[in-house]
Protein backbone atom coordinates (compact mmCIF):
# COMPACT_ATOMS: atom_id res chain seq x y z
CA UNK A 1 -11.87 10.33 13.35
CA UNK A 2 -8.14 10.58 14.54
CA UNK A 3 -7.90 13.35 17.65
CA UNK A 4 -4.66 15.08 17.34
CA UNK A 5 -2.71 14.84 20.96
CA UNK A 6 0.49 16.35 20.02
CA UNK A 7 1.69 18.27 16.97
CA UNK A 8 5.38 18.67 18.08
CA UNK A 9 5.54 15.11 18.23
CA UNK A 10 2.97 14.49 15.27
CA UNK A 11 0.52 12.07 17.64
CA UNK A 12 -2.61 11.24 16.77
CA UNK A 13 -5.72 8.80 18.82
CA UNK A 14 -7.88 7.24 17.21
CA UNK A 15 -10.91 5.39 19.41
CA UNK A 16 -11.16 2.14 18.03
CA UNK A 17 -14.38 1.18 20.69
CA UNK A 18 -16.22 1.78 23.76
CA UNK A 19 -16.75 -1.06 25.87
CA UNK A 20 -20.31 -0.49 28.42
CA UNK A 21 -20.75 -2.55 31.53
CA UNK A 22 -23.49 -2.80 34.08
CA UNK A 23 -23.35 -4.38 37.38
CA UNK A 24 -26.45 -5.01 39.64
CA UNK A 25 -26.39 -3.48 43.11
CA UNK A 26 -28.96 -3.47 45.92
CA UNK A 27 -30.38 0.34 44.27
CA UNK A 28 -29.98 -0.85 40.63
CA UNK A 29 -27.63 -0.94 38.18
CA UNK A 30 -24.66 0.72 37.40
CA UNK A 31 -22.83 1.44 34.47
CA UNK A 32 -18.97 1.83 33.78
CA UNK A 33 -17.38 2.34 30.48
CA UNK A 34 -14.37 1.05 29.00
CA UNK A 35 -12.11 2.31 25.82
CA UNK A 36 -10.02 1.18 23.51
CA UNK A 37 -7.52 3.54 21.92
CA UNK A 38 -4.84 3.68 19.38
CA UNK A 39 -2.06 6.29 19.45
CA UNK A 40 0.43 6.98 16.79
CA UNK A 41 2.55 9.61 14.66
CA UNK A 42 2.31 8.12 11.34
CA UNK A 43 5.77 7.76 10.90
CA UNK A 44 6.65 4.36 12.80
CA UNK A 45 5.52 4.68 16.39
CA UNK A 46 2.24 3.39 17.15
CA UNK A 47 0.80 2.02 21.13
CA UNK A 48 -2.88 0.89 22.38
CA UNK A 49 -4.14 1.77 25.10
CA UNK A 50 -7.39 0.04 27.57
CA UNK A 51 -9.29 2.04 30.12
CA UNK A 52 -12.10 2.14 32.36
CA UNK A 53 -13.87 4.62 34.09
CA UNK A 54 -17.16 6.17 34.86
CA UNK A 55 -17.76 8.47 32.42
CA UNK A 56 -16.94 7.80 28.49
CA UNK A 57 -14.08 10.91 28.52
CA UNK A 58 -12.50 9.85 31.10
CA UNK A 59 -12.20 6.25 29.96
CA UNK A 60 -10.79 7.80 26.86
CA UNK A 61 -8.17 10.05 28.19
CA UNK A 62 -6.68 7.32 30.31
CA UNK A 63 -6.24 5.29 27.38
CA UNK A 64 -4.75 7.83 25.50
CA UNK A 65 -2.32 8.14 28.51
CA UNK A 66 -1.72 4.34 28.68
CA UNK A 67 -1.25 4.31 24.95
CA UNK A 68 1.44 6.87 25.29
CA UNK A 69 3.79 5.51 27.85
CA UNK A 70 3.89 1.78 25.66
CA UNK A 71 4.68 3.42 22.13
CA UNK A 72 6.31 0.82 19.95
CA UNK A 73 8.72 1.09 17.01
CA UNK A 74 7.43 -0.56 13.52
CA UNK A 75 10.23 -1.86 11.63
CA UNK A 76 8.85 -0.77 7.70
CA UNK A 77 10.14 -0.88 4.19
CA UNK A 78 9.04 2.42 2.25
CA UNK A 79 5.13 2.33 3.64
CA UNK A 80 5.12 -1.56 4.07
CA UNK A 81 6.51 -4.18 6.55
CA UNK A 82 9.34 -5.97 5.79
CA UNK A 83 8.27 -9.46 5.37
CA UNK A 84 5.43 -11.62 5.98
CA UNK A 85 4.32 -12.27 9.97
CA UNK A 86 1.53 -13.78 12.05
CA UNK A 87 0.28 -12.54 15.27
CA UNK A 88 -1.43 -14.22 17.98
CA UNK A 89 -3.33 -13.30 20.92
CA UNK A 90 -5.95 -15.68 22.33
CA UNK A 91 -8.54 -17.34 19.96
CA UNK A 92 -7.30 -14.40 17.70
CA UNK A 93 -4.74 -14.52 14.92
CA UNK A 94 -3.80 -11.87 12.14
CA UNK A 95 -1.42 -12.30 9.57
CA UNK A 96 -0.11 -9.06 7.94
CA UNK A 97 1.18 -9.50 4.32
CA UNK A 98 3.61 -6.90 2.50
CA UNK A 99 2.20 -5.54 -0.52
CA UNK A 100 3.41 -2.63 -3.40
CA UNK A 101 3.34 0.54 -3.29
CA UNK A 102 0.31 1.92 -4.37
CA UNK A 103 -2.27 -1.44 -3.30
CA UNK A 104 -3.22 0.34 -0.20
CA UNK A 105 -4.30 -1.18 3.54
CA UNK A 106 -6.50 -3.89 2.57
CA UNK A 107 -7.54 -4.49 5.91
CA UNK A 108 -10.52 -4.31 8.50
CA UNK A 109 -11.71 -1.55 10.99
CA UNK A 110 -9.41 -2.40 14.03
CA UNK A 111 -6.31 -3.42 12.16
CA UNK A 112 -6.59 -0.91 9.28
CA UNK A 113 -6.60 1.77 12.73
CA UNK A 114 -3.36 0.04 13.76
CA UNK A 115 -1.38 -0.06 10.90
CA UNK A 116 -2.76 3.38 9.75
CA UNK A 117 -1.61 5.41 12.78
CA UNK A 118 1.74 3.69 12.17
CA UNK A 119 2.27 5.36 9.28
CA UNK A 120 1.96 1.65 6.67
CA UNK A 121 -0.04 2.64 4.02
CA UNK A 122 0.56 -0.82 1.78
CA UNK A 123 -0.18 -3.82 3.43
CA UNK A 124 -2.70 -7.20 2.95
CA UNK A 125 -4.31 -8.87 6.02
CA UNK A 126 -6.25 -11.48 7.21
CA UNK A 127 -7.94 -12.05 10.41
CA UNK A 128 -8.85 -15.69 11.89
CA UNK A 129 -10.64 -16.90 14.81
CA UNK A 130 -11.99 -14.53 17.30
CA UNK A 131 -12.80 -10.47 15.98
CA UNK A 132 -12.86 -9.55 19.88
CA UNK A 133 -11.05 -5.78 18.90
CA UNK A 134 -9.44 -5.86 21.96
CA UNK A 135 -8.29 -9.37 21.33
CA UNK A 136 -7.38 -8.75 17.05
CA UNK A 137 -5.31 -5.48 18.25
CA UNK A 138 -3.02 -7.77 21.10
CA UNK A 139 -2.35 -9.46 18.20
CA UNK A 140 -1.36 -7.22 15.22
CA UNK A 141 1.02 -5.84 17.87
CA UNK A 142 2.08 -9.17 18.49
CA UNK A 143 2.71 -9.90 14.62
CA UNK A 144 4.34 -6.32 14.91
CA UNK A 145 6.89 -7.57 18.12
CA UNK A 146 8.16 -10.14 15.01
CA UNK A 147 9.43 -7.73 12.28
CA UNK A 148 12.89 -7.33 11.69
CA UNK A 149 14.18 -5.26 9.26
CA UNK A 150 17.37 -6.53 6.57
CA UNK A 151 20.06 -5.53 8.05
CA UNK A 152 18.97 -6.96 11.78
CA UNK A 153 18.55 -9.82 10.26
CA UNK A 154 22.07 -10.22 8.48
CA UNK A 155 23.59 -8.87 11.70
CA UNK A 156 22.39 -11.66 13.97
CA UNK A 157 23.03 -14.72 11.10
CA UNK A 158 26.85 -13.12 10.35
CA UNK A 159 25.80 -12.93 6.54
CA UNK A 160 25.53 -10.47 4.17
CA UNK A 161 22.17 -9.81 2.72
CA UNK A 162 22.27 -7.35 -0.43
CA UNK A 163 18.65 -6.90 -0.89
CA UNK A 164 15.51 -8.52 -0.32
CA UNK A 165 12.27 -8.93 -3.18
CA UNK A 166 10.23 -7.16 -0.64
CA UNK A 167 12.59 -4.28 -1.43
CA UNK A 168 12.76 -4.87 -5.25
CA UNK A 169 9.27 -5.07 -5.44
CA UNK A 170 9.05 -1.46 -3.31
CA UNK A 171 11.71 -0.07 -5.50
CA UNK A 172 10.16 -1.49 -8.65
CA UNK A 173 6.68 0.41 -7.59
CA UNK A 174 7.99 3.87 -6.23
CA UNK A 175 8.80 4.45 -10.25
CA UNK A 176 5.15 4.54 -10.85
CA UNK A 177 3.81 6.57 -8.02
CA UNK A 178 2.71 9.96 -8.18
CA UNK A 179 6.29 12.86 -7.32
CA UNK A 180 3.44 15.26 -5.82
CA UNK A 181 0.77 14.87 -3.74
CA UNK A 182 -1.56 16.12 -6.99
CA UNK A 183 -0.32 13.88 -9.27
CA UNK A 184 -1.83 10.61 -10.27
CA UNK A 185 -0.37 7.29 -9.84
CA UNK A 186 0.78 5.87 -13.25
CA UNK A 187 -0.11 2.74 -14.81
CA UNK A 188 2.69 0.52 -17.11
CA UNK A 189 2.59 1.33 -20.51
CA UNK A 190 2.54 -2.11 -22.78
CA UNK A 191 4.59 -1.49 -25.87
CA UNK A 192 4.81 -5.19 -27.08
CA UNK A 193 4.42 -5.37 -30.95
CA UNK A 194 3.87 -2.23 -31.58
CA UNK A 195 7.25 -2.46 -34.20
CA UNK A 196 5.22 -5.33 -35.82
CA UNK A 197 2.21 -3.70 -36.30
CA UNK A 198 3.44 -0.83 -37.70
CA UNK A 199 1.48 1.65 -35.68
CA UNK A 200 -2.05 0.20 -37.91
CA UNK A 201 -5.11 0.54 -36.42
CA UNK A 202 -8.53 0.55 -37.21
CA UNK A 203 -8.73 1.82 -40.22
CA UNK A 204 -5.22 2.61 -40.75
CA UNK A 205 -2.71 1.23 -43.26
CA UNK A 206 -1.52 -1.97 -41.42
CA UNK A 207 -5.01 -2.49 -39.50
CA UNK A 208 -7.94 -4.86 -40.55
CA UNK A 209 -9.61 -2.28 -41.69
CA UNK A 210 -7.22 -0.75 -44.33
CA UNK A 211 -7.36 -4.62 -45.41
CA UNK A 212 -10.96 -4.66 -45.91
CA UNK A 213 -11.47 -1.68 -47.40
CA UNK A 214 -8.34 -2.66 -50.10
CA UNK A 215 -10.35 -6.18 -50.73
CA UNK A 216 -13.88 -4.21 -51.05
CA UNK A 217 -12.16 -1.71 -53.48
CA UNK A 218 -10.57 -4.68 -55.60
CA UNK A 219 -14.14 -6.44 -55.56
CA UNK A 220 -15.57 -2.72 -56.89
CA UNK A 221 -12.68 -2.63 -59.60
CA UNK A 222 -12.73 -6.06 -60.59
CA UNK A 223 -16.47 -6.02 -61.51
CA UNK A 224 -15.97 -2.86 -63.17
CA UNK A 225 -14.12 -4.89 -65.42
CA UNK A 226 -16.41 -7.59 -65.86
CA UNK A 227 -19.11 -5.21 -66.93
CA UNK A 228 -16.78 -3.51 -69.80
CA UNK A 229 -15.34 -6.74 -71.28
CA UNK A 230 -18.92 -8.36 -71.50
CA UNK A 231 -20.07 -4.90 -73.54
């Protein structure tokens, strides 16, 4: 569950896992504890943070404080990134896929945390190689260090870029997503024939079954017939 830090500045942690280590001295053993924390405002900014200490809280609240000083601007479209990226970090590699509005992070644990506190809520991923968290969240911020938004991009090629189909396909979504927080999402309506079917359905006047019960009802009349002529 995501620990709020500071409201002014709308930050949120979130511990993504606690690392335990024992070494063996002359009396025993003894234990130290490491953390791994993610800290973010939902609205762009997002940092990790790794600590070790004695004690699990305090291992916590220095990565919280790491986290903090190394906060790093996501590049987004609406609530997804702007174009496809892979990020590398050891045996590790994550590739984060834009996706439209309304599919949702389709990710694991320790990169669903990541893009999450960033504030992405539509996104596909895929993880390969190692699932060391430590190792998988070097590396979403590493795919992260690679996004560049449209008009960075036009800026350093000296062309003019009008729009991307990242952003069509964002723009073509946001028509179908809910205006309040209460409201459902809406689905396309399919309106295809309906002209040539003349609004019949079951049972109705330009449905199958207004045709069988017209054939049944000249079957009925047509032996009613039969049955007078032969008296």
């Amino acid at each position: 569950m995501a620990e709020v830090l500071d409201e002014a500045s709308h930050l949120e942690a979130s511990t993504v896992n606690i690392y335990r280590t024992a070494a063996t001295v002359k009396g025993g053993r003894r234990f130290s504890f490491g953390a791994l924390v993610v800290v973010g405002d939902h609205r762009g900014k997002v940092g990790y943070g790794y600590a070790k200490s004695k004690e699990v809280p305090a291992a916590i609240e220095k990565a919280q404080k790491h986290a903090r000083r190394v906060l790093a601007l996501v590049p987004m479209t609406g609530k997804t990134i702007p174009h496809e990226v892979e990020g590398r970090f050891g045996a590790s590699r994550v590739r984060l896929i834009p996706a439209s509005p309304g599919t949702g992070v389709v990710a694991g644990g320790t990169v669903r945390t990541v893009l999450e506190m960033a504030g992405i809520t539509d996104c596909l991923t895929k993880c390969y190689g190692s699932t060391n968290k430590l190792n998988v969240v070097k590396a979403v911020f590493a795919g992260i260090e690679q996004l560049q938004l449209r008009q960075d991009i036009a800026s350093l090629r000296g062309v003019e870029i009008t729009t991307t189909d990242i952003e069509q396909r964002v723009e073509k979504g946001q028509r179908f997503m809910p205006k309040t927080s209460g409201q459902k999402m809406q689905g396309p309506v399919n309106t295809v024939g309906q002209e040539r079917r003349g609004g019949g359905g079951r049972g109705g006047r330009g449905g199958g079954g207004g045709g069988r019960r017209r054939g049944a009802e000249q079957d009925a009349s047509g032996s009613t017939e039969a049955g007078s002529s032969g008296n």
